[in-house]
C-alpha atoms as a PDB file:
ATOM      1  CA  UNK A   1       0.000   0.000   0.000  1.00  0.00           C
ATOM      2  CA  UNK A   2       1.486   3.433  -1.085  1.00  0.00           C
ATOM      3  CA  UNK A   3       0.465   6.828  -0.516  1.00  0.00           C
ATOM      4  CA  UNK A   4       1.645   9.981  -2.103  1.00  0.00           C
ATOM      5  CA  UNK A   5       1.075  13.080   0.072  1.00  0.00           C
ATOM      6  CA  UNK A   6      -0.275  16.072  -1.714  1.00  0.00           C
ATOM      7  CA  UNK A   7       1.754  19.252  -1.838  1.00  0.00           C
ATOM      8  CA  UNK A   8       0.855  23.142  -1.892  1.00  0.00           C
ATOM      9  CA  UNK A   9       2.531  24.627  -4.919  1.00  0.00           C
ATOM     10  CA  UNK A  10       0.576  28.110  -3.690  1.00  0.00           C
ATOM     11  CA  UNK A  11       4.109  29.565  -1.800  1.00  0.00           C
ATOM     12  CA  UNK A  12       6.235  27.845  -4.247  1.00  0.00           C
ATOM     13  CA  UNK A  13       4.212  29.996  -7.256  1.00  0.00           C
ATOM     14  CA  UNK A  14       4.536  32.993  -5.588  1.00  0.00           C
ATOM     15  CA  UNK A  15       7.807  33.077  -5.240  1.00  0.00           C
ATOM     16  CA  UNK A  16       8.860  32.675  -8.923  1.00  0.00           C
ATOM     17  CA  UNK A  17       5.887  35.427  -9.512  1.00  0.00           C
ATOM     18  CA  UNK A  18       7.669  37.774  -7.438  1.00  0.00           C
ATOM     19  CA  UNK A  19      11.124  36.680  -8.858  1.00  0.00           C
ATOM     20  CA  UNK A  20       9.543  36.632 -12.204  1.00  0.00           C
ATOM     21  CA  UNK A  21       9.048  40.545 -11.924  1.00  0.00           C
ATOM     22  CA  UNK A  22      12.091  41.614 -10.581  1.00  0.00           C
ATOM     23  CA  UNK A  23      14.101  39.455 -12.749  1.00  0.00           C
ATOM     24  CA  UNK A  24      12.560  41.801 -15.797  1.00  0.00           C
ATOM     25  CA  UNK A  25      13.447  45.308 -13.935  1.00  0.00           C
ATOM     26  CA  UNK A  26      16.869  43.976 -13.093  1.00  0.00           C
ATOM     27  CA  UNK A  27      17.447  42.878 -17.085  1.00  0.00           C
ATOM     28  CA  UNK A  28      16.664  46.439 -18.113  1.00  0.00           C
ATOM     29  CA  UNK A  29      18.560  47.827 -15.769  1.00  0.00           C
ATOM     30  CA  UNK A  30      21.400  45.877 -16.397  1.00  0.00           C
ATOM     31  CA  UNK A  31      21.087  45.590 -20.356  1.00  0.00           C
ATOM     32  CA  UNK A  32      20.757  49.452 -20.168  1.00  0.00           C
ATOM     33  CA  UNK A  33      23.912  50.819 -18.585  1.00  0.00           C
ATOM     34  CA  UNK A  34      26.195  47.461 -19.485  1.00  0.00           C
ATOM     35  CA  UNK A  35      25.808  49.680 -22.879  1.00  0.00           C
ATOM     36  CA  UNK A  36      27.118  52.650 -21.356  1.00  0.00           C
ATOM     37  CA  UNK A  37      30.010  51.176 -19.649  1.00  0.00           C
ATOM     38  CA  UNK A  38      31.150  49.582 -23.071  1.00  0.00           C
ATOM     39  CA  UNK A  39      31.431  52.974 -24.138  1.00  0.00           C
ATOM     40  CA  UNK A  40      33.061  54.242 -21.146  1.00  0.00           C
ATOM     41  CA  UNK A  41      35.375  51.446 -21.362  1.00  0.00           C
ATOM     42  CA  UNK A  42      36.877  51.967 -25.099  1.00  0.00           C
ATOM     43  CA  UNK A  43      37.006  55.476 -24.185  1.00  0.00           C
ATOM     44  CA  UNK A  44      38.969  55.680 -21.125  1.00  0.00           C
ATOM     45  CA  UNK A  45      40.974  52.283 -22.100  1.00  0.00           C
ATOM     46  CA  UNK A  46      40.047  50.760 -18.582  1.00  0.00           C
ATOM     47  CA  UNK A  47      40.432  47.372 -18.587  1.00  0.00           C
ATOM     48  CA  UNK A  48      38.557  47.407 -15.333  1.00  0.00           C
ATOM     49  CA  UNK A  49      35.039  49.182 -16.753  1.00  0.00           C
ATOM     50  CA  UNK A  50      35.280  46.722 -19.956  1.00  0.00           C
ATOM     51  CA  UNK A  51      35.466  43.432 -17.644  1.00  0.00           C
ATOM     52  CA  UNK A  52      32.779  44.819 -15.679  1.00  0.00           C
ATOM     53  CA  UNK A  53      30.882  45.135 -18.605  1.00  0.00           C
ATOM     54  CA  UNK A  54      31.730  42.070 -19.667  1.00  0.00           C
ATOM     55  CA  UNK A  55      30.056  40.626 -16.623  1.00  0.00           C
ATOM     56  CA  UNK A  56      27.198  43.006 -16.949  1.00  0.00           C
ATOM     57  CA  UNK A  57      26.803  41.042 -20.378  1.00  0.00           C
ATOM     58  CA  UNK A  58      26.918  37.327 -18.899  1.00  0.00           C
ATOM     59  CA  UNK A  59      24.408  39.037 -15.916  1.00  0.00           C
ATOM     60  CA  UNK A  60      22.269  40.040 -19.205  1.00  0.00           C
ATOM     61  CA  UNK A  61      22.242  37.050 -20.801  1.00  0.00           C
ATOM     62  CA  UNK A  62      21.720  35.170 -17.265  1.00  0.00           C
ATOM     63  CA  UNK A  63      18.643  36.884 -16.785  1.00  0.00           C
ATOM     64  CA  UNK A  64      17.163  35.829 -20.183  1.00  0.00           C
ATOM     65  CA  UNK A  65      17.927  32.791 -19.805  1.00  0.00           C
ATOM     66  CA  UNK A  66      16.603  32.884 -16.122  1.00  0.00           C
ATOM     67  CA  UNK A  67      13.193  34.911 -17.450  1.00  0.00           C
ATOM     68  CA  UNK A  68      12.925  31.937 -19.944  1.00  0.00           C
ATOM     69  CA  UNK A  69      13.687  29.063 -17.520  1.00  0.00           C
ATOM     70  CA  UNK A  70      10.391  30.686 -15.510  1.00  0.00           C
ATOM     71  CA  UNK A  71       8.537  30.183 -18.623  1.00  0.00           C
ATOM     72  CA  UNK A  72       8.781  26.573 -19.852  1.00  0.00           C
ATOM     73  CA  UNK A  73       9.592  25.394 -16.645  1.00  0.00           C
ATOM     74  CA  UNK A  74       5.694  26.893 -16.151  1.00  0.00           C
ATOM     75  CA  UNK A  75       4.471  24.248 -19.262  1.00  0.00           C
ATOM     76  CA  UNK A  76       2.104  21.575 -17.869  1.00  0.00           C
ATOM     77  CA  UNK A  77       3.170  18.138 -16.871  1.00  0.00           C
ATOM     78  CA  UNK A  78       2.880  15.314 -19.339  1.00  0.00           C
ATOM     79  CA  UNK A  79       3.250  11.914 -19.631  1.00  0.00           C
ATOM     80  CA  UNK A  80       6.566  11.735 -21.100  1.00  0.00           C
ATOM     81  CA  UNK A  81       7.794  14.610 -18.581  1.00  0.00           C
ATOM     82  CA  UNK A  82       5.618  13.811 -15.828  1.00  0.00           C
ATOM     83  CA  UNK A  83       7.863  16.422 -13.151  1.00  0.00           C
ATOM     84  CA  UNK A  84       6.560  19.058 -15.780  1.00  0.00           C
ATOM     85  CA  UNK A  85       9.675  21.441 -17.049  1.00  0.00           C
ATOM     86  CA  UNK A  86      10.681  22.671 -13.381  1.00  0.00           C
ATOM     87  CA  UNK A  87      14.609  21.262 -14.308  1.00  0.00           C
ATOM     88  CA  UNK A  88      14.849  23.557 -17.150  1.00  0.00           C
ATOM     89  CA  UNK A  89      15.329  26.392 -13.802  1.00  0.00           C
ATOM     90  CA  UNK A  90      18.133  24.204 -12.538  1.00  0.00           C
ATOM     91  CA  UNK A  91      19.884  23.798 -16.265  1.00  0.00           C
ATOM     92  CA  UNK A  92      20.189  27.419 -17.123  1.00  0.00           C
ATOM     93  CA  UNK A  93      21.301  28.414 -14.131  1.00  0.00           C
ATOM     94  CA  UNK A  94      23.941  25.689 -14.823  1.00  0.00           C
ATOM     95  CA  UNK A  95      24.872  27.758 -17.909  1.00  0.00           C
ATOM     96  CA  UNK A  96      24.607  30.639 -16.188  1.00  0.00           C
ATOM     97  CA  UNK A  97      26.943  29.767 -13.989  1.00  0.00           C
ATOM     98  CA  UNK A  98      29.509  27.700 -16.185  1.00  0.00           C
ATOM     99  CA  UNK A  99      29.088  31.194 -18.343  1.00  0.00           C
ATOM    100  CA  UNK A 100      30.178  33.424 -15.593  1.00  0.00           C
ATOM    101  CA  UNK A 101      33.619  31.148 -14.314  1.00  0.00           C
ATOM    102  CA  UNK A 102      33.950  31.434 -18.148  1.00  0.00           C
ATOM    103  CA  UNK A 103      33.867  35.395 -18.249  1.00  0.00           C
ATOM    104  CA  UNK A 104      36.298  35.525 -15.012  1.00  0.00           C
ATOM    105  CA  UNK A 105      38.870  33.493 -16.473  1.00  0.00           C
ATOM    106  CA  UNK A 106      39.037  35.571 -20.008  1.00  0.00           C
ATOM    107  CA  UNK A 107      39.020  38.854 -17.577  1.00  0.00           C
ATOM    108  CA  UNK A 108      42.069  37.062 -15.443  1.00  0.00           C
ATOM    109  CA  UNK A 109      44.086  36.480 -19.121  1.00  0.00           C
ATOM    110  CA  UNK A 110      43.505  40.023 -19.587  1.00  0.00           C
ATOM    111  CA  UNK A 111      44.595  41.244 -16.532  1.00  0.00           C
ATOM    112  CA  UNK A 112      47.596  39.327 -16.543  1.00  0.00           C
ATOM    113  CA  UNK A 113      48.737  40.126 -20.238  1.00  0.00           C
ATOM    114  CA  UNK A 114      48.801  43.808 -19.147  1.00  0.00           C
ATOM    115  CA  UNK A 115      50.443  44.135 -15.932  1.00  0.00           C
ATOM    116  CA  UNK A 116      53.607  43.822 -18.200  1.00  0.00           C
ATOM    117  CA  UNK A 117      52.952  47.392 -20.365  1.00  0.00           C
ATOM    118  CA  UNK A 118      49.651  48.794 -18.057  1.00  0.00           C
ATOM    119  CA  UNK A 119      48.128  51.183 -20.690  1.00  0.00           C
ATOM    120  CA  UNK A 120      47.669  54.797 -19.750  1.00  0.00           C
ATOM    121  CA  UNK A 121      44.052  55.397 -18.131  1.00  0.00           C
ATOM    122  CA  UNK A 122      41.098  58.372 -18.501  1.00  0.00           C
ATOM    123  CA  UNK A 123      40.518  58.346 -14.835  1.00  0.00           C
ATOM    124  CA  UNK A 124      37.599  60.599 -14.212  1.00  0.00           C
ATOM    125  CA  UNK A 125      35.111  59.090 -16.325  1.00  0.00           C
ATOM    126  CA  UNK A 126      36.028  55.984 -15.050  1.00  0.00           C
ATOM    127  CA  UNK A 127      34.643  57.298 -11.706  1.00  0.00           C
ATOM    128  CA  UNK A 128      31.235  58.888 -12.824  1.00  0.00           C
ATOM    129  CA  UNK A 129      30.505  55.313 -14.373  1.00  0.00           C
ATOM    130  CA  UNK A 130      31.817  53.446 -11.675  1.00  0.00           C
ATOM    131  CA  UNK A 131      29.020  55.369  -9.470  1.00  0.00           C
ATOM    132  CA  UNK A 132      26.270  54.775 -11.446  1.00  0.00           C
ATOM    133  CA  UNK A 133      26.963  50.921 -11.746  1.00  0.00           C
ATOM    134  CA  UNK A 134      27.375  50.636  -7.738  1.00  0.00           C
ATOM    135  CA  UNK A 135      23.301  52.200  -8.020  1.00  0.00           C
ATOM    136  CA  UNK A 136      22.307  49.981 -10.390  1.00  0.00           C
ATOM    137  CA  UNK A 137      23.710  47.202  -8.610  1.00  0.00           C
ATOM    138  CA  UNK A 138      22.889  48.152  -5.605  1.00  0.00           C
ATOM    139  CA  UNK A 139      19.132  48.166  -6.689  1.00  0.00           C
ATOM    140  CA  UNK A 140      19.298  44.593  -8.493  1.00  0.00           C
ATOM    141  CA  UNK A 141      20.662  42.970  -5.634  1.00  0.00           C
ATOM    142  CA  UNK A 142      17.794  44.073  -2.912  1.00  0.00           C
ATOM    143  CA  UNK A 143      15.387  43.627  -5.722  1.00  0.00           C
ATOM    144  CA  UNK A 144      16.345  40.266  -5.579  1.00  0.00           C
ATOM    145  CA  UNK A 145      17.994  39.070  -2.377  1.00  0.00           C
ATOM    146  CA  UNK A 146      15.141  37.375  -0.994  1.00  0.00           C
ATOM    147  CA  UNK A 147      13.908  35.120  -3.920  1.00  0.00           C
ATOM    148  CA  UNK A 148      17.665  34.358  -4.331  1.00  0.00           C
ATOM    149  CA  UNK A 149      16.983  32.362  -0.609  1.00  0.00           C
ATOM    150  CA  UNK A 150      13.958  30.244  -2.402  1.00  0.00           C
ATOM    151  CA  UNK A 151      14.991  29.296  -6.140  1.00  0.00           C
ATOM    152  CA  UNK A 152      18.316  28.259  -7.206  1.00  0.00           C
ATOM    153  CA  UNK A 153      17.525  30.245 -10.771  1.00  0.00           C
ATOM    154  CA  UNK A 154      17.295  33.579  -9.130  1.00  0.00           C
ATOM    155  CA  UNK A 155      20.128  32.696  -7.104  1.00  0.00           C
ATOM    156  CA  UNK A 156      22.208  32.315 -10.383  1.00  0.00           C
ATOM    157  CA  UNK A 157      21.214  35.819 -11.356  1.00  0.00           C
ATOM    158  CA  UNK A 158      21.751  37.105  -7.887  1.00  0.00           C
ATOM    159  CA  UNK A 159      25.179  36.246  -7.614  1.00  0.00           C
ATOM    160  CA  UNK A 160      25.321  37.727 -10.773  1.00  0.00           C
ATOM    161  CA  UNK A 161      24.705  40.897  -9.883  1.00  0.00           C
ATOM    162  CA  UNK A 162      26.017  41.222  -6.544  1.00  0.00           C
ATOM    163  CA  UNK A 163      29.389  40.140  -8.270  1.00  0.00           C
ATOM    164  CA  UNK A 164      29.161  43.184 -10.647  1.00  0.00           C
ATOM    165  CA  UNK A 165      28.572  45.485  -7.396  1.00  0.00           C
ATOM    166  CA  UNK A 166      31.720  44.304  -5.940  1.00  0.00           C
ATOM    167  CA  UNK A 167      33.210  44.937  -9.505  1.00  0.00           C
ATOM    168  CA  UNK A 168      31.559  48.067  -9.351  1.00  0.00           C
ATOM    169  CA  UNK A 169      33.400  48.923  -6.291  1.00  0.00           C
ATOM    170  CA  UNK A 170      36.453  48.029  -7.392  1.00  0.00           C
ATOM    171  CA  UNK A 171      36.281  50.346 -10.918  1.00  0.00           C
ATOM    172  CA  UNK A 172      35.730  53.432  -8.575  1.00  0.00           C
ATOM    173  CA  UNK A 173      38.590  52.262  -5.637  1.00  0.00           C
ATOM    174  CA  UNK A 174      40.749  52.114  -9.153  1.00  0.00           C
ATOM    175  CA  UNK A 175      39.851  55.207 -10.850  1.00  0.00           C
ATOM    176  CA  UNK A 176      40.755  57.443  -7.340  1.00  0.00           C
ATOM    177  CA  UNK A 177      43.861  55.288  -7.057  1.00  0.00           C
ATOM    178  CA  UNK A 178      44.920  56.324 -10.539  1.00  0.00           C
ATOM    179  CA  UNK A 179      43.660  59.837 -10.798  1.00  0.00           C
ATOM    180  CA  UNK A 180      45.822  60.875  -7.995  1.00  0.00           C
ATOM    181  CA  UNK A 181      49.043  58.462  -8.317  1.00  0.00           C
ATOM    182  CA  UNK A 182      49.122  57.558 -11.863  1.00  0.00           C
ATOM    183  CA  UNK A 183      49.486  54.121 -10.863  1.00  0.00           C
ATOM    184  CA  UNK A 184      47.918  52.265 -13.895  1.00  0.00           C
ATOM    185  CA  UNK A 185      49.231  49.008 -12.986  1.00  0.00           C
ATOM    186  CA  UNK A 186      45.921  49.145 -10.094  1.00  0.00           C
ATOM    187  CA  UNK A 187      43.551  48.771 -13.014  1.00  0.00           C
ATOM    188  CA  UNK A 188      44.587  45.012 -13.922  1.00  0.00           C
ATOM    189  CA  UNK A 189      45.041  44.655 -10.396  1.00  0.00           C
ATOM    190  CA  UNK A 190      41.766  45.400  -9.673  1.00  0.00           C
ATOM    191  CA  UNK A 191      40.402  43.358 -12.486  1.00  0.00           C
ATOM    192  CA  UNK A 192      42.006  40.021 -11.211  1.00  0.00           C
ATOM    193  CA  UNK A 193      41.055  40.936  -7.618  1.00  0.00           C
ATOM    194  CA  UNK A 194      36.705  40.825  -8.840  1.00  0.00           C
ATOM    195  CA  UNK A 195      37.311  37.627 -10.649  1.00  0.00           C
ATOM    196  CA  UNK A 196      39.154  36.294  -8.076  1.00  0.00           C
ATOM    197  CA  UNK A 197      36.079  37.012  -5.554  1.00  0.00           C
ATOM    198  CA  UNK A 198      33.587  35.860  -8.236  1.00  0.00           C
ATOM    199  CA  UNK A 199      35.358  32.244  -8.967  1.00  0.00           C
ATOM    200  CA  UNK A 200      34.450  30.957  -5.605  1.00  0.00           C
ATOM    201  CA  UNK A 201      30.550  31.674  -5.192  1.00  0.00           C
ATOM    202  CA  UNK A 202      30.471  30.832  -8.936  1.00  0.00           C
ATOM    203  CA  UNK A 203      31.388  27.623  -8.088  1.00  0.00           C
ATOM    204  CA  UNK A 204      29.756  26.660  -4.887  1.00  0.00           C
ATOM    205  CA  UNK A 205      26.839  27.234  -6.935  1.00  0.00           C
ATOM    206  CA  UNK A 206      27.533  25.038  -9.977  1.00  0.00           C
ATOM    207  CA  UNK A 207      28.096  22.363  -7.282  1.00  0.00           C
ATOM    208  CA  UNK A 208      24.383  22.457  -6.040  1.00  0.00           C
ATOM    209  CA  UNK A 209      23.749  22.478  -9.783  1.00  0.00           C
ATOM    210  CA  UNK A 210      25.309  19.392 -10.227  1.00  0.00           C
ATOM    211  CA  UNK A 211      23.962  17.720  -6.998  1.00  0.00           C
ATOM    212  CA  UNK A 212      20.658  18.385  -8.065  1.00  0.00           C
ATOM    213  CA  UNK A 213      20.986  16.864 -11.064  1.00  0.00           C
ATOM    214  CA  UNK A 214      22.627  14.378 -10.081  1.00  0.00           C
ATOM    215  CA  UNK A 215      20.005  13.125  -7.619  1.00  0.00           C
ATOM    216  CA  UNK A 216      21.341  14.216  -4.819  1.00  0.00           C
ATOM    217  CA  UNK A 217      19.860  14.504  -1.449  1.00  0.00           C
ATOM    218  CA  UNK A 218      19.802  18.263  -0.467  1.00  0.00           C
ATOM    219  CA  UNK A 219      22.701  19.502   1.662  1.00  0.00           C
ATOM    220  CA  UNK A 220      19.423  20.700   4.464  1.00  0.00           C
ATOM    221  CA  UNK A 221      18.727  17.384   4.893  1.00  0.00           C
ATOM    222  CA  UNK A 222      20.515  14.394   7.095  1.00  0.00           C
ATOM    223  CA  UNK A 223      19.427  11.434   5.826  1.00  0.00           C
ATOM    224  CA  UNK A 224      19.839   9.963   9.478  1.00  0.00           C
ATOM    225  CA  UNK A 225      17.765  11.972  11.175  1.00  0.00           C
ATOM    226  CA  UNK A 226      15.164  11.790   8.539  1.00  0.00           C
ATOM    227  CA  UNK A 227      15.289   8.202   8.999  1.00  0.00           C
ATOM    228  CA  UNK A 228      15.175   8.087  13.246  1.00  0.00           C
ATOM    229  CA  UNK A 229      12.691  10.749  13.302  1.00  0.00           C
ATOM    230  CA  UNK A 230      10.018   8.157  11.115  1.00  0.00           C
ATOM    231  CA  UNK A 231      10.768   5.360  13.456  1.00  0.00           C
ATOM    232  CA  UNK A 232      10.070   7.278  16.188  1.00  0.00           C
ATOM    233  CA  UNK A 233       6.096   7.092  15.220  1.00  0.00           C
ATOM    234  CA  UNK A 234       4.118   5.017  16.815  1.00  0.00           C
ATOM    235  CA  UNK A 235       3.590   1.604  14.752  1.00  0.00           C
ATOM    236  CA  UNK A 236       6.968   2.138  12.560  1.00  0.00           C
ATOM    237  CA  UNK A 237       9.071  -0.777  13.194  1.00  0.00           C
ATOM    238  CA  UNK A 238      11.691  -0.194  10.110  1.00  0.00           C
ATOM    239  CA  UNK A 239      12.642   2.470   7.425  1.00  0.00           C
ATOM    240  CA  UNK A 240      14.563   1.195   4.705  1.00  0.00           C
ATOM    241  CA  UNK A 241      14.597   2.654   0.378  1.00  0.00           C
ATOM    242  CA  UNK A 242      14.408   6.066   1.665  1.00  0.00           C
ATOM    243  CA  UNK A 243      15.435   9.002  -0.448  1.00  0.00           C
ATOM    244  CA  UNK A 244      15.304  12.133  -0.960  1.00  0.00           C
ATOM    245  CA  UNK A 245      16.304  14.872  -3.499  1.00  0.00           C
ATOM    246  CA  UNK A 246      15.164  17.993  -5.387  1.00  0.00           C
ATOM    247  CA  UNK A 247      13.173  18.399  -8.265  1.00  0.00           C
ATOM    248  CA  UNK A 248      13.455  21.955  -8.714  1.00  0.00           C
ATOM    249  CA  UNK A 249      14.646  25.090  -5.679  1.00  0.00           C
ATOM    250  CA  UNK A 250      12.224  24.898  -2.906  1.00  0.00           C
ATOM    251  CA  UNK A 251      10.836  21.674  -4.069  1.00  0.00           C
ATOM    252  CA  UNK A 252      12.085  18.617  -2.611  1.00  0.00           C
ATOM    253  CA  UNK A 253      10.815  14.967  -3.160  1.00  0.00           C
ATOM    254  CA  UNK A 254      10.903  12.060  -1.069  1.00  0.00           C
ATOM    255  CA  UNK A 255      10.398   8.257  -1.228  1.00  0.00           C
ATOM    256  CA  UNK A 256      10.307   5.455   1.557  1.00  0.00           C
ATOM    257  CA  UNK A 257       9.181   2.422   2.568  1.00  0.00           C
ATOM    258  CA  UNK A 258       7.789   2.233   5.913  1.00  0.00           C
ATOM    259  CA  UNK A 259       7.869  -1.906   8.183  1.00  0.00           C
ATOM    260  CA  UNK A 260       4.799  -1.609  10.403  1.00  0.00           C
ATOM    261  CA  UNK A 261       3.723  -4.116  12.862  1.00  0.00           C
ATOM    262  CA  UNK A 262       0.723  -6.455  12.679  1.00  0.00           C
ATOM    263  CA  UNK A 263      -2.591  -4.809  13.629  1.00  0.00           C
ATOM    264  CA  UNK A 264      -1.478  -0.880  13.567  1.00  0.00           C
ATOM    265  CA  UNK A 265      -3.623   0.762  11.228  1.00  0.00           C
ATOM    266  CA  UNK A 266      -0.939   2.082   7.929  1.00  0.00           C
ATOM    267  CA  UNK A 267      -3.932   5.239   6.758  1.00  0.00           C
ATOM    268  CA  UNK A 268      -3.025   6.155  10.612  1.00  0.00           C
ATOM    269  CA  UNK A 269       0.990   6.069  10.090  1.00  0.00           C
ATOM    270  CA  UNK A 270       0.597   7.293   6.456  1.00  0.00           C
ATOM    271  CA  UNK A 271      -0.719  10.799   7.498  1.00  0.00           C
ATOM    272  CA  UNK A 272       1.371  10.662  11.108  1.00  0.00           C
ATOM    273  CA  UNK A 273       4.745  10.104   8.734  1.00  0.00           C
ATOM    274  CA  UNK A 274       3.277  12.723   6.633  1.00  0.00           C
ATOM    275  CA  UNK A 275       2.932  15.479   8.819  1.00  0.00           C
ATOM    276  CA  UNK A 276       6.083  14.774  10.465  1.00  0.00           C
ATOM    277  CA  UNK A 277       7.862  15.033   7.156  1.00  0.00           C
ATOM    278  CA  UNK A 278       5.541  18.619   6.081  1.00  0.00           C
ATOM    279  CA  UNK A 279       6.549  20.093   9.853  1.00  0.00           C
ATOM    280  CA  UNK A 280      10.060  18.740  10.696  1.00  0.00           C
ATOM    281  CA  UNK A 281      11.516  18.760   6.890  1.00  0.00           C
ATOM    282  CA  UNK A 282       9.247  20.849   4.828  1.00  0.00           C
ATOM    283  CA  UNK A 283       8.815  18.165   2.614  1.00  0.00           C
ATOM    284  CA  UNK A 284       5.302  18.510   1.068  1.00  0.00           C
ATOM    285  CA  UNK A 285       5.872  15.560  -1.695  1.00  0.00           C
ATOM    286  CA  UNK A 286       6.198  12.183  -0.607  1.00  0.00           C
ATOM    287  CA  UNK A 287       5.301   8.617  -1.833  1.00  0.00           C
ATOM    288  CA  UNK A 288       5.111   6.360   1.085  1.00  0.00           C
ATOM    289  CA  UNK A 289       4.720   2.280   0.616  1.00  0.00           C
ATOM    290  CA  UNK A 290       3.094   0.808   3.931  1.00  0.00           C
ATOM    291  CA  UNK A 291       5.048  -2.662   4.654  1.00  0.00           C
ATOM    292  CA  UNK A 292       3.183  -4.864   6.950  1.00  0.00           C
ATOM    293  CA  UNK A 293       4.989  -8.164   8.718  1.00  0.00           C
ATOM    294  CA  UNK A 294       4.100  -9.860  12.250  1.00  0.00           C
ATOM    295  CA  UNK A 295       5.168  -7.861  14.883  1.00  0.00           C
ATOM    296  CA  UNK A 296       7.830 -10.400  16.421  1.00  0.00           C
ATOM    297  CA  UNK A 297       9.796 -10.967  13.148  1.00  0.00           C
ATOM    298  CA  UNK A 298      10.077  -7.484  12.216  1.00  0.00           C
ATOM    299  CA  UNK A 299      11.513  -6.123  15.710  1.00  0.00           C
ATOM    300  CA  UNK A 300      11.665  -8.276  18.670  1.00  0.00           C
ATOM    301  CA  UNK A 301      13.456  -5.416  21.032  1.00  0.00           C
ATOM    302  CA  UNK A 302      10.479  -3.171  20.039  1.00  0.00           C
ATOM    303  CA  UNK A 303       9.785  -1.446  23.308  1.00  0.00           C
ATOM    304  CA  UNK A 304       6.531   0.883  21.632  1.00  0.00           C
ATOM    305  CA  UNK A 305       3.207   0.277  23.178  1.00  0.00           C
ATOM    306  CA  UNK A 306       2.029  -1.118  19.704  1.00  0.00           C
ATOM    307  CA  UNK A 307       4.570  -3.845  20.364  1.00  0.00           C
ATOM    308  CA  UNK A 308       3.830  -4.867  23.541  1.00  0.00           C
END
């Protein structure tokens, strides 16, 4: 006997309807002055401003791909795809994240190649579009730094953005340096120092990527306690074929089978172990199989008053 416990996809909607909106005013914003730091860039010759920009472009492209993944991952379930489209979320940000460790390296080449002859640098425009980038990135990253806690896509985009407000930073910190020392050597300095500070979250993320696909149970859950915590209702005897993993962010899946002694009721246990795992996990989708063998072959230390 198997039961699979219903799950409210209410929250879970919300969320990417919330994300799904901010996501657009953070692509204009970004697509918008990523154009005017290109031109900033070939006019000062700052290194800096055109890696930033370069990021700006990946953030761009991220959040299409992001504003797309909300889309078809939206498309009904059907029998040949019977999870729906919610992985298409976890692939792009997969490629938005292999896209970004791919934009850091090219910007660490550059750097590199030019601490050897550091080109003369405009230094005061450099500022003035240094400022306006720390704004704009300052508003994408509040706009969305709490979906980015709820869906692994928006993360992508968030780390995105808040990677470009330390680059930001960094462009400005140059362009003072320079303006008053001359010291043009700071600019590929600086460069190297945002992709060094980008390569690290970049990566932490693709690894949750991969885990996910891969099946993997979720990094908030111990399998272990998971397990104890079930035998610990009344009736449960043994827990064995558990998993557990995530179908899309915020939406986990679980599967067990559940050894209950003779004569305790399994539509009793079903909705117990179903609760438990809703209030103790927050895992609203579960498929439970009911096991039923004599009491005294399944656990003869049993010390639960269903055993006695």
């Amino acid at each position: 006997m198997s039961q699979t416990e219903r799950h409210d996809d209410h929250a879970h909607h919300d969320y990417r309807s919330q994300s799904r909106s901010r996501l657009w005013l953070v692509f204009a914003l970004t697509l918008g002055y990523m154009s005017a730091e290109v031109i900033a860039g070939l006019y000062t010759g700052s290194l800096a401003l055109l890696a930033d920009a370069g990021h700006m472009l990946s953030d761009a492209a991220g959040i299409g791909l992001a504003l797309f993944a909300f889309w078809f991952a939206a498309r009904p379930a059907t029998h040949f795809k019977s999870y729906g489209y919610h992985r298409t979320e976890i692939l792009v940000t997969l490629a938005n994240t292999i896209m970004l460790l791919g934009v850091s390296l090219f910007v660490l080449f550059a750097a590199f190649k030019r601490f050897s002859q550091p080109p003369s640098v405009d230094a005061l425009p450099m500022i003035w579009v240094a400022l306006g980038g720390i704004l704009i990135n300052f508003i994408s990253v509040r706009a969305l730094h709490n979906s980015a806690k709820e869906l692994l896509n928006t993360k992508g985009a968030y780390l995105e953005v808040l990677s470009d407000l330390f680059a930001s930073a960094g462009v400005f910190a140059a362009a003072l340096i320079m303006m008053f020392t001359k010291w043009y050597w700071v600019d590929p300095a600086i460069s190297v120092l945002i992709g060094v500070l980008i390569i690290p979250r970049s990566w932490k993320l693709l690894s949750e990527c991969v885990n996910i696909l891969m099946e993997g149970t979720p990094s908030r859950i111990d399998l272990h306690i998971v397990e104890n915590s079930i035998k610990s209702v009344d009736g449960v005897t043994d827990v064995h074929d558990l998993h557990v993993w995530t179908i899309t962010s915020g939406l986990d899946a679980m599967s067990v089978h559940v050894t209950i002694s003779e004569g305790t009721a399994s539509p009793v246990v079903l909705n117990r172990v179903g609760e438990l795992l809703r209030k103790q996990f927050n895992i609203k989708h579960s498929t439970i199989q009911i096991e039923s063998v004599p009491c005294q072959d399944a656990c003869t230390s049993c010390t639960k008053d269903t055993c006695r």
